[in-house]
PDB file of N, CA and C in Angstrom:
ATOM      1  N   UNK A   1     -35.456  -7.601  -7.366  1.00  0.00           N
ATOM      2  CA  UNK A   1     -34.570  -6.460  -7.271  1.00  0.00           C
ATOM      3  C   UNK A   1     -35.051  -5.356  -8.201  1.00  0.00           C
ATOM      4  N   UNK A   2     -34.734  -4.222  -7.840  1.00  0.00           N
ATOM      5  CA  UNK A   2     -35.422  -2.901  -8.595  1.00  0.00           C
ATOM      6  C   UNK A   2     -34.500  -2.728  -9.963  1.00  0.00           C
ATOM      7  N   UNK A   3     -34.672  -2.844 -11.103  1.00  0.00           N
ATOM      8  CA  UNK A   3     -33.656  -2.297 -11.959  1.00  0.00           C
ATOM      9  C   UNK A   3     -33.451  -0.829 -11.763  1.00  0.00           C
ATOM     10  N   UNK A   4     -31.708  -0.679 -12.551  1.00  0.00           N
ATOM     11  CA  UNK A   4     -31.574   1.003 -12.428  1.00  0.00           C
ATOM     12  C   UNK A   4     -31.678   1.255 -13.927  1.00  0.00           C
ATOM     13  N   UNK A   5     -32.562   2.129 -14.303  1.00  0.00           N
ATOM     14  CA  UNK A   5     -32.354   3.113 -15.347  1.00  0.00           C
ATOM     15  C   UNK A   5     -31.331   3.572 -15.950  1.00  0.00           C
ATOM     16  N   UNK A   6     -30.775   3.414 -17.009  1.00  0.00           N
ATOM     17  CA  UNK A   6     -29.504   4.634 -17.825  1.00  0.00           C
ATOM     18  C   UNK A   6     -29.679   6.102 -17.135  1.00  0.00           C
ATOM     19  N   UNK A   7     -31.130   6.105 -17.126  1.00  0.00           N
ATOM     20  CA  UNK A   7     -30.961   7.736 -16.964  1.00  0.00           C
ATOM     21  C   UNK A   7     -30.915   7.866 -15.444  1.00  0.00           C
ATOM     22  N   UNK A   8     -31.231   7.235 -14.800  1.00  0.00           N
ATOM     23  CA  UNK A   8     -31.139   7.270 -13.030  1.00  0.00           C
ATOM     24  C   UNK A   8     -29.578   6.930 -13.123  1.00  0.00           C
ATOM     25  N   UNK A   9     -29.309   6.020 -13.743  1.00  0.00           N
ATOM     26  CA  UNK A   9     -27.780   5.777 -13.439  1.00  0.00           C
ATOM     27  C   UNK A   9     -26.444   7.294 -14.142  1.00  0.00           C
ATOM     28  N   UNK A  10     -27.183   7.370 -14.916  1.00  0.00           N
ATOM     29  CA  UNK A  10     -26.684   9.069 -15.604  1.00  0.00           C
ATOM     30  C   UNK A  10     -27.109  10.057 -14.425  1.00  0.00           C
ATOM     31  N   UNK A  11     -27.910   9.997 -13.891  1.00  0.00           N
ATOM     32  CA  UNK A  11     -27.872  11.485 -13.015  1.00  0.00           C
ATOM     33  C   UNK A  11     -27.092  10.920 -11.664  1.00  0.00           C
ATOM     34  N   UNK A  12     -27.110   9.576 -11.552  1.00  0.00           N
ATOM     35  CA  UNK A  12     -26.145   9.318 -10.702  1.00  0.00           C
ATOM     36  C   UNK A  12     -24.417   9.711 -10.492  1.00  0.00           C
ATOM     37  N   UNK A  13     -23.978   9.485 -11.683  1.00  0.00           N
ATOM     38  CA  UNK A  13     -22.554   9.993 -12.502  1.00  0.00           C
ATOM     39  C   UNK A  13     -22.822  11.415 -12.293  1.00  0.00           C
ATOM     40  N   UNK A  14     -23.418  11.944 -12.652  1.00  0.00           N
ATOM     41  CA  UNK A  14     -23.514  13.331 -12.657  1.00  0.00           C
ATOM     42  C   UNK A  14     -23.536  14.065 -11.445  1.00  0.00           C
ATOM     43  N   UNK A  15     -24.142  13.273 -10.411  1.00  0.00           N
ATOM     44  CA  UNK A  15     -23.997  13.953  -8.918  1.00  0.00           C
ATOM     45  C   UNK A  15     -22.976  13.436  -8.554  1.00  0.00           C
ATOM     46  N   UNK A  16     -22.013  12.442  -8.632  1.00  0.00           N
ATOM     47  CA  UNK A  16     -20.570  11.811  -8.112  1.00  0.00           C
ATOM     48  C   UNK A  16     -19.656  13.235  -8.892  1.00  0.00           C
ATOM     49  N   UNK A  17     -19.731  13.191  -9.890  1.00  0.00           N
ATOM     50  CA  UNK A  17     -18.856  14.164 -10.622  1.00  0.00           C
ATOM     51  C   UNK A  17     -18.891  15.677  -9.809  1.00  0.00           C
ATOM     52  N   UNK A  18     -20.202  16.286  -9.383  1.00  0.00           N
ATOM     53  CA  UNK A  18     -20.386  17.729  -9.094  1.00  0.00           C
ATOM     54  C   UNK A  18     -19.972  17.360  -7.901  1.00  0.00           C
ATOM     55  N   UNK A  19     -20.024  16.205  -7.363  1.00  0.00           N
ATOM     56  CA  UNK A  19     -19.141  16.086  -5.978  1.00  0.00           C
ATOM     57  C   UNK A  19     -17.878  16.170  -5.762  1.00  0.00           C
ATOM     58  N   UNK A  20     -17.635  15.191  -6.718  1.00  0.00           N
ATOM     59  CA  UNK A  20     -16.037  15.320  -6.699  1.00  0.00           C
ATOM     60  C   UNK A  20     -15.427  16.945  -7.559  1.00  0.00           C
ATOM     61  N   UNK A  21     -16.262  17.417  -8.096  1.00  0.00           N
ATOM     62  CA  UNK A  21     -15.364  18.955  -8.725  1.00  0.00           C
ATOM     63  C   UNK A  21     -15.332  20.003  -7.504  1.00  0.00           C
ATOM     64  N   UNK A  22     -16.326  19.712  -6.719  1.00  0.00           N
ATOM     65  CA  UNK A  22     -16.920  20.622  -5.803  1.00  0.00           C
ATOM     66  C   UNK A  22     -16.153  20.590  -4.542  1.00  0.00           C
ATOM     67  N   UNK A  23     -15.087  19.351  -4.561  1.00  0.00           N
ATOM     68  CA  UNK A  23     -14.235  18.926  -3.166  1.00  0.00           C
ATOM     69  C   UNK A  23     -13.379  19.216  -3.547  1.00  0.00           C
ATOM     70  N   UNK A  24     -12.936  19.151  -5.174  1.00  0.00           N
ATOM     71  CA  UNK A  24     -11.474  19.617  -5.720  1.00  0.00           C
ATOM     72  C   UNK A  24     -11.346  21.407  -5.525  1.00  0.00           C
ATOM     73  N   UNK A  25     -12.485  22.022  -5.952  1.00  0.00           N
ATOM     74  CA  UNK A  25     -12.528  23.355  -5.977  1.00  0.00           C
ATOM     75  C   UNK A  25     -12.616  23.972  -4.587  1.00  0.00           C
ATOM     76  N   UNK A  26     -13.398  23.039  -3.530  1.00  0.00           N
ATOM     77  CA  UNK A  26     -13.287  23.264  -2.253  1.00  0.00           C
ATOM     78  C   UNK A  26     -11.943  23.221  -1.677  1.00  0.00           C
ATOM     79  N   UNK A  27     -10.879  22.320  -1.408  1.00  0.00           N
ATOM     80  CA  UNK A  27      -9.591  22.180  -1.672  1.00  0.00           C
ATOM     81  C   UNK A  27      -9.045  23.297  -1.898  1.00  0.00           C
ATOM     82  N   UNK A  28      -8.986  23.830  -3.221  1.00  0.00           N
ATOM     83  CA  UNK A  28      -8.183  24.837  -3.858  1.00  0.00           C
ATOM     84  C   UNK A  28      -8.130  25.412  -3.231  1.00  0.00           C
ATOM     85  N   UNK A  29      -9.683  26.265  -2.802  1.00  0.00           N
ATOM     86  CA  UNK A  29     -10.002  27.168  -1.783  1.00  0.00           C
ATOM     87  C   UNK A  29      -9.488  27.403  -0.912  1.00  0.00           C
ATOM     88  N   UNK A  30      -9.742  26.368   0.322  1.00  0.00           N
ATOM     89  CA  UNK A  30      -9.151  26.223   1.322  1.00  0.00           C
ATOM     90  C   UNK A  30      -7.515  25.918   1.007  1.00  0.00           C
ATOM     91  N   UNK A  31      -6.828  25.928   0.541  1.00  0.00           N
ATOM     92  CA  UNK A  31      -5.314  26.004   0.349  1.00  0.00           C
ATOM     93  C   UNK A  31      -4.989  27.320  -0.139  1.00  0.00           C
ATOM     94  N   UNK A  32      -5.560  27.858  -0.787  1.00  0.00           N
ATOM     95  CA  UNK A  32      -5.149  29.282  -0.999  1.00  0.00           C
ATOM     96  C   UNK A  32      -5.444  30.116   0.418  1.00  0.00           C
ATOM     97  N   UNK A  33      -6.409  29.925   0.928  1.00  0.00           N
ATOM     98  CA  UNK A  33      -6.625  31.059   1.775  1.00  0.00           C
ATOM     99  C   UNK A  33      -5.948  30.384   3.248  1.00  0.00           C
ATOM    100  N   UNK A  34      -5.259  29.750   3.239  1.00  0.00           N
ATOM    101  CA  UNK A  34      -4.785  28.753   4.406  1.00  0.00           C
ATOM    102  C   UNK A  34      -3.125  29.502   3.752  1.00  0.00           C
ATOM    103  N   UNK A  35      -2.694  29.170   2.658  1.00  0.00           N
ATOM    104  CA  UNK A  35      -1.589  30.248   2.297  1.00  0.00           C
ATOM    105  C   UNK A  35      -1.089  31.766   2.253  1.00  0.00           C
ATOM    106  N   UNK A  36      -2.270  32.209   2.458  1.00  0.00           N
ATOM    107  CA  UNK A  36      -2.513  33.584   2.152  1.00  0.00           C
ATOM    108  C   UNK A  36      -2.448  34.334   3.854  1.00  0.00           C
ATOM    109  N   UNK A  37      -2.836  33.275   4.409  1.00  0.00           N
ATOM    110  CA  UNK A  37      -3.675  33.790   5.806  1.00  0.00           C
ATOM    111  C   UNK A  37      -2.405  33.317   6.999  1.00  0.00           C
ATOM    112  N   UNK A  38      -1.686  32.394   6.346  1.00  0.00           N
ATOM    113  CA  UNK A  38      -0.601  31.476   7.556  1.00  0.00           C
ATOM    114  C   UNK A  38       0.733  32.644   7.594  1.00  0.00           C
ATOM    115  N   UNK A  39       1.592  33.340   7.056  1.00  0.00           N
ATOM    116  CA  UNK A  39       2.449  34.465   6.624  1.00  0.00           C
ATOM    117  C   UNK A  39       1.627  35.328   8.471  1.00  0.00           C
ATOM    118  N   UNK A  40       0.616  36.181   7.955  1.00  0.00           N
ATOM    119  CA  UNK A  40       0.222  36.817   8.599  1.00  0.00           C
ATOM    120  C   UNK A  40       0.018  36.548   9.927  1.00  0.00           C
ATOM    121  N   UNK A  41      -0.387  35.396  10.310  1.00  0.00           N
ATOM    122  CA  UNK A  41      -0.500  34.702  11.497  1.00  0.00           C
ATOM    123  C   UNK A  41       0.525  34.180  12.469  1.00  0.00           C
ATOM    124  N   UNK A  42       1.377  33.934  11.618  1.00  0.00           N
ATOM    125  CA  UNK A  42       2.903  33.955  12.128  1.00  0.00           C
ATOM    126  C   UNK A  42       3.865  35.197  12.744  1.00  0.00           C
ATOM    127  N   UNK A  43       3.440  35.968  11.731  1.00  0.00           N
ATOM    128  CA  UNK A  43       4.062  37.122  11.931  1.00  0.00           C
ATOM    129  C   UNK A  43       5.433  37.342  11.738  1.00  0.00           C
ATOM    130  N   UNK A  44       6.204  37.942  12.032  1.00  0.00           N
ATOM    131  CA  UNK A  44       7.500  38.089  11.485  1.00  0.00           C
ATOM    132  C   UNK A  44       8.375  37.033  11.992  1.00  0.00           C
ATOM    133  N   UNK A  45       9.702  36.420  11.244  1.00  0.00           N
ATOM    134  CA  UNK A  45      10.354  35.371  11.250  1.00  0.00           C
ATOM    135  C   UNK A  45      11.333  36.172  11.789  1.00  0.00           C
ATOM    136  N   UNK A  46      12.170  34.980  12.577  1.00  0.00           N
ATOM    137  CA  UNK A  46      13.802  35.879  13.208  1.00  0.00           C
ATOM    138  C   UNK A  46      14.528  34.849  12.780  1.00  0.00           C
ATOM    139  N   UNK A  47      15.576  35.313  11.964  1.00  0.00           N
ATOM    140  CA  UNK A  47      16.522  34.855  11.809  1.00  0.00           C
ATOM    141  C   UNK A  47      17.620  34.346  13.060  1.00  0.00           C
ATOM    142  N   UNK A  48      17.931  33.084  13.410  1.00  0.00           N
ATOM    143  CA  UNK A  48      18.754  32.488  14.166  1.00  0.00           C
ATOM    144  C   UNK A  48      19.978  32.261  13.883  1.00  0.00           C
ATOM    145  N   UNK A  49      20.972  32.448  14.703  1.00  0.00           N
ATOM    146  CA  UNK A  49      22.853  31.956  14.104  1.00  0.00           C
ATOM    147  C   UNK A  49      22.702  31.292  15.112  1.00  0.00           C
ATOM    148  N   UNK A  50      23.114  29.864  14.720  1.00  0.00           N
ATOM    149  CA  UNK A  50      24.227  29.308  16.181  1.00  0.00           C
ATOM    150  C   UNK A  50      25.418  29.489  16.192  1.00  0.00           C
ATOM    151  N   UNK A  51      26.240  29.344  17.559  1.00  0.00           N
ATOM    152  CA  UNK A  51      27.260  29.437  17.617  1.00  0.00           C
ATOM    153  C   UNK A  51      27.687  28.492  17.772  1.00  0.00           C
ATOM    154  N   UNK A  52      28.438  28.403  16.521  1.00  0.00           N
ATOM    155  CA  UNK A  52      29.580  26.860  16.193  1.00  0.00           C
ATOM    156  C   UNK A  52      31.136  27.250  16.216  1.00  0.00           C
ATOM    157  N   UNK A  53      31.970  26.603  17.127  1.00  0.00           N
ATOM    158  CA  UNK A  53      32.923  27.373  17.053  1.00  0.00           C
ATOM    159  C   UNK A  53      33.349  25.686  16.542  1.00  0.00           C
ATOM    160  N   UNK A  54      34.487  25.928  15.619  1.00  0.00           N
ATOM    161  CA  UNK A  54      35.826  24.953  15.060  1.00  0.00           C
ATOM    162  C   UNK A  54      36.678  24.606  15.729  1.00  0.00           C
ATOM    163  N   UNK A  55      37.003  25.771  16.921  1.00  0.00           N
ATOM    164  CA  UNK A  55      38.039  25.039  17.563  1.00  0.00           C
ATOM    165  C   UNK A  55      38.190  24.279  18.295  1.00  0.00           C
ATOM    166  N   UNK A  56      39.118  23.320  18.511  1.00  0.00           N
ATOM    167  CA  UNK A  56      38.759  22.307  19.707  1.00  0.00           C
ATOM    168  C   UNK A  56      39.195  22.860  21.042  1.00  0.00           C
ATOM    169  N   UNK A  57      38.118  21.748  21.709  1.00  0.00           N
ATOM    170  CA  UNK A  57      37.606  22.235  23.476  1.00  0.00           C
ATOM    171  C   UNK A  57      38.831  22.551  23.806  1.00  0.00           C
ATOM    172  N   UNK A  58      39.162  23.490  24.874  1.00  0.00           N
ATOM    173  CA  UNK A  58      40.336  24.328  25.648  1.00  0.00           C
ATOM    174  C   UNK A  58      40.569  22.806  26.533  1.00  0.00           C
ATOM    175  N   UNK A  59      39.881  22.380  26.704  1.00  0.00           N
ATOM    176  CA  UNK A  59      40.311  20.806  28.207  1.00  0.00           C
ATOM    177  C   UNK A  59      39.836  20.168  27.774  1.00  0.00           C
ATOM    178  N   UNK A  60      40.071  18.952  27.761  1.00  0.00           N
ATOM    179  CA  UNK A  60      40.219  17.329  27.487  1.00  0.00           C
ATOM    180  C   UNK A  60      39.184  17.049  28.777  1.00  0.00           C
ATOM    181  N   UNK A  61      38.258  16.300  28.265  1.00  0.00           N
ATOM    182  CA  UNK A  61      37.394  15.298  29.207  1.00  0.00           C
ATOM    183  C   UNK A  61      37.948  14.458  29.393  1.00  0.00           C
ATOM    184  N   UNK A  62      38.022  13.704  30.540  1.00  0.00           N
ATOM    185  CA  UNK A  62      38.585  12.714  30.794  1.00  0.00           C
ATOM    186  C   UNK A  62      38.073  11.433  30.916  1.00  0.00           C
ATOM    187  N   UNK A  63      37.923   9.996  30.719  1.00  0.00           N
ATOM    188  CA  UNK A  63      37.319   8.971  30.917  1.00  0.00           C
ATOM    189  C   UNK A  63      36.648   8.930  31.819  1.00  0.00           C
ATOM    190  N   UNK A  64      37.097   9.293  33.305  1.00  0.00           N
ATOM    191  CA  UNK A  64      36.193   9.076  34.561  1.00  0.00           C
ATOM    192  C   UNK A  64      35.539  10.395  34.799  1.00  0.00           C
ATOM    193  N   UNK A  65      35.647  11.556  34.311  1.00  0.00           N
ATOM    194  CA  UNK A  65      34.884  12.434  34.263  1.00  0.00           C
ATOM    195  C   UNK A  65      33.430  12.100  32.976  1.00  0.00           C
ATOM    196  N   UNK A  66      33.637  11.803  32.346  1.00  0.00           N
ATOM    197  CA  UNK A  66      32.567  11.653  31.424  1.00  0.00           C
ATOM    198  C   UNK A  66      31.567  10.412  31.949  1.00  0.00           C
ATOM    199  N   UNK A  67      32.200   9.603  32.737  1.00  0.00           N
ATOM    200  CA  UNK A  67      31.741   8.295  33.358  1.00  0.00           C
ATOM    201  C   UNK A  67      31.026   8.334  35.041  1.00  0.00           C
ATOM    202  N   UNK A  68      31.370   9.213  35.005  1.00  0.00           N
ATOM    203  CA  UNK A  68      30.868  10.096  36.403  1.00  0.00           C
ATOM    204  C   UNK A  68      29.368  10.811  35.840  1.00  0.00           C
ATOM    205  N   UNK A  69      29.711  11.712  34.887  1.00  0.00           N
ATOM    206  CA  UNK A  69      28.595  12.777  34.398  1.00  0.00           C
ATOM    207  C   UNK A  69      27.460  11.697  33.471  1.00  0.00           C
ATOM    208  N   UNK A  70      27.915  10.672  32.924  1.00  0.00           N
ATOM    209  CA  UNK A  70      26.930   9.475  32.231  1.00  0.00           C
ATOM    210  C   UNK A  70      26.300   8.892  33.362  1.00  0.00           C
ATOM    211  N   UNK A  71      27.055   8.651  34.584  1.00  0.00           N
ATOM    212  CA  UNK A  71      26.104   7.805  35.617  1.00  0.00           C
ATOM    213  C   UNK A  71      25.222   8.925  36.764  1.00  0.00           C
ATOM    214  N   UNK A  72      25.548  10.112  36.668  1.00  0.00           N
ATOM    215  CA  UNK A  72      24.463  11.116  37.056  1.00  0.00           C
ATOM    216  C   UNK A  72      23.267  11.530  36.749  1.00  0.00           C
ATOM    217  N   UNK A  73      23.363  11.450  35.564  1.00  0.00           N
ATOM    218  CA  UNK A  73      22.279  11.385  34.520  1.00  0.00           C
ATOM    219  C   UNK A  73      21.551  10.610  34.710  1.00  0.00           C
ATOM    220  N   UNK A  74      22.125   9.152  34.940  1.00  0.00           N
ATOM    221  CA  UNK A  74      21.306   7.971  34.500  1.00  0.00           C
ATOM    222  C   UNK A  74      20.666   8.062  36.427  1.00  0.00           C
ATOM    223  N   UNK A  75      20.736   8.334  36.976  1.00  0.00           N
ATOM    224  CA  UNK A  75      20.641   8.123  38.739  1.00  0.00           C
ATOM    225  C   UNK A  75      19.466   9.612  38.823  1.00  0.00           C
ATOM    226  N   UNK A  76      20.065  10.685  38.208  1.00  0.00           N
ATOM    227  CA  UNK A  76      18.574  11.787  37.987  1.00  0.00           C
ATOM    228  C   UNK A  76      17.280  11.002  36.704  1.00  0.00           C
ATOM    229  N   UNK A  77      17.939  10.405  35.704  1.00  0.00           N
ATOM    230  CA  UNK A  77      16.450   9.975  35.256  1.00  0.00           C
ATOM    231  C   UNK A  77      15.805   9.200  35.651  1.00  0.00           C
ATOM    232  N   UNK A  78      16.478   7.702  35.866  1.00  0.00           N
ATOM    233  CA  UNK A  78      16.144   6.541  36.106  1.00  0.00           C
ATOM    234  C   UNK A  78      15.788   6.364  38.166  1.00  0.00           C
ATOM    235  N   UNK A  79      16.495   7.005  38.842  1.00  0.00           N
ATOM    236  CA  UNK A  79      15.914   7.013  40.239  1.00  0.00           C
ATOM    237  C   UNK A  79      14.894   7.254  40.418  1.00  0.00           C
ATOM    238  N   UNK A  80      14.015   8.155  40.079  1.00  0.00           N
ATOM    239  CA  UNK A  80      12.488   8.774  40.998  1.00  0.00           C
ATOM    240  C   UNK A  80      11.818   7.258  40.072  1.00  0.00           C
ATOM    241  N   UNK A  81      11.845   6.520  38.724  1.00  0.00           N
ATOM    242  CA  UNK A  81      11.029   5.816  38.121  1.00  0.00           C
ATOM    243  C   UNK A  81      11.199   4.558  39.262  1.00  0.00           C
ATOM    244  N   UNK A  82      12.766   4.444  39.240  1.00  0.00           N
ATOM    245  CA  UNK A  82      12.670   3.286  40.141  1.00  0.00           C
ATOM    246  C   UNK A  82      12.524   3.334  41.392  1.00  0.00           C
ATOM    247  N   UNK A  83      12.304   4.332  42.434  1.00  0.00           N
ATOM    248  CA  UNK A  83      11.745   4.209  43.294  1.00  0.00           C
ATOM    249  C   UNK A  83       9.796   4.264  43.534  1.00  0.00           C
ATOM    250  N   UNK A  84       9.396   4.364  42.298  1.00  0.00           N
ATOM    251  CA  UNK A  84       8.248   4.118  42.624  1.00  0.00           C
ATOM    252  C   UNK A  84       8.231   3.035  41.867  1.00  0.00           C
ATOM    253  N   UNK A  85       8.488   2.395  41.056  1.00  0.00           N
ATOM    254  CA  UNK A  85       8.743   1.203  40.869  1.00  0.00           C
ATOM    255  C   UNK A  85       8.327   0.053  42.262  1.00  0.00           C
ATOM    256  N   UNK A  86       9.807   0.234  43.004  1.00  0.00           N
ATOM    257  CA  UNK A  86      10.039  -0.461  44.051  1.00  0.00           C
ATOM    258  C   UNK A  86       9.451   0.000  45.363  1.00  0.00           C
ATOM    259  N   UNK A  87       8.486   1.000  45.145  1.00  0.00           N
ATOM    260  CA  UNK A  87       7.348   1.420  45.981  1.00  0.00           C
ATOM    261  C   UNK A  87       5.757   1.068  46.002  1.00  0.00           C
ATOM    262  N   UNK A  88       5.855   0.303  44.621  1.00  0.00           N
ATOM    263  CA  UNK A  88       4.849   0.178  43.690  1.00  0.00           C
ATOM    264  C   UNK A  88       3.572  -0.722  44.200  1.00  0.00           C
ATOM    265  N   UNK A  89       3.957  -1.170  45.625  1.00  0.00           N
ATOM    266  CA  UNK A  89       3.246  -1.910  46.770  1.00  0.00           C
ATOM    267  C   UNK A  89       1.954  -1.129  47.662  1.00  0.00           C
ATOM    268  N   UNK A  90       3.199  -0.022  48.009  1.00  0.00           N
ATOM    269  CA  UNK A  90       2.852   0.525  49.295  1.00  0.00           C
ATOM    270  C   UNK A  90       2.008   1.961  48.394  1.00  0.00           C
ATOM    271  N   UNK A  91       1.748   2.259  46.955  1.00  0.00           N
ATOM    272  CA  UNK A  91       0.971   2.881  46.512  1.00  0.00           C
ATOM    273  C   UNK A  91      -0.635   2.670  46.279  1.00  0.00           C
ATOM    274  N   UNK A  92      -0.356   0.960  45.982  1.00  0.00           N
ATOM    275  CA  UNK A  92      -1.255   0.220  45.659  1.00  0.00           C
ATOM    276  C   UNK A  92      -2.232   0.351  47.172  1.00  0.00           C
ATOM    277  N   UNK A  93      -1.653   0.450  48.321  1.00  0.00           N
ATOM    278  CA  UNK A  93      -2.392   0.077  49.656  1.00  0.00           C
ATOM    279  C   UNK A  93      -3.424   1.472  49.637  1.00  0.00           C
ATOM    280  N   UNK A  94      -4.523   1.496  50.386  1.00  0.00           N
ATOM    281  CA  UNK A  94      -5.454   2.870  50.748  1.00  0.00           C
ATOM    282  C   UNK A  94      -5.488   2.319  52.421  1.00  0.00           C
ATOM    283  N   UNK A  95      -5.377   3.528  52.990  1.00  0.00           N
ATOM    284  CA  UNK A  95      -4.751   3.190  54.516  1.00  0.00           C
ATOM    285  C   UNK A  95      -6.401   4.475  54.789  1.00  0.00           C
TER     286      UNK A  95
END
């Protein structure tokens, strides 16, 4: 096996170090001008209000109305999956 030198092993340290100052200072860099530069790129911010109102709803939902509008939902998401699902044959075929 080759021995290493103090001093090969010293200029070794010494190039790990200018590496690592050189990625820290690189860093900096790039975060400042990534701060400096993101404002501008954005461009102006708009302020948003929602509208939250406190008072309670003018009409009462009703059990079978809400149970109606839960199983509509579920029949618009879940239908088109399960019909190709249960089509999942006749896709597979090349005619």
């Amino acid at each position: 096996m080759r021995e290493v030198t103090s001093q090969q092993q010293t200029t070794a340290d010494i190039r790990l170090d200018i590496d690592e100052t050189h990625r820290a200072n690189m860093s900096g860099l790039l975060r400042t001008i990534t701060n400096r530069v993101t404002p501008t790129l954005r461009g102006f911010t708009i302020n948003q209000k929602a509208n939250v109102y406190t008072k309670p709803a003018k009409e009462n939902i009703g059990a079978m109305e809400t149970a109606i509008g839960l199983g509509m939902f579920c029949v618009a998401i879940l239908g088109p999956s399960g019909w190709i699902l249960a089509h999942l044959e006749d896709y597979k075929k090349r005619d």
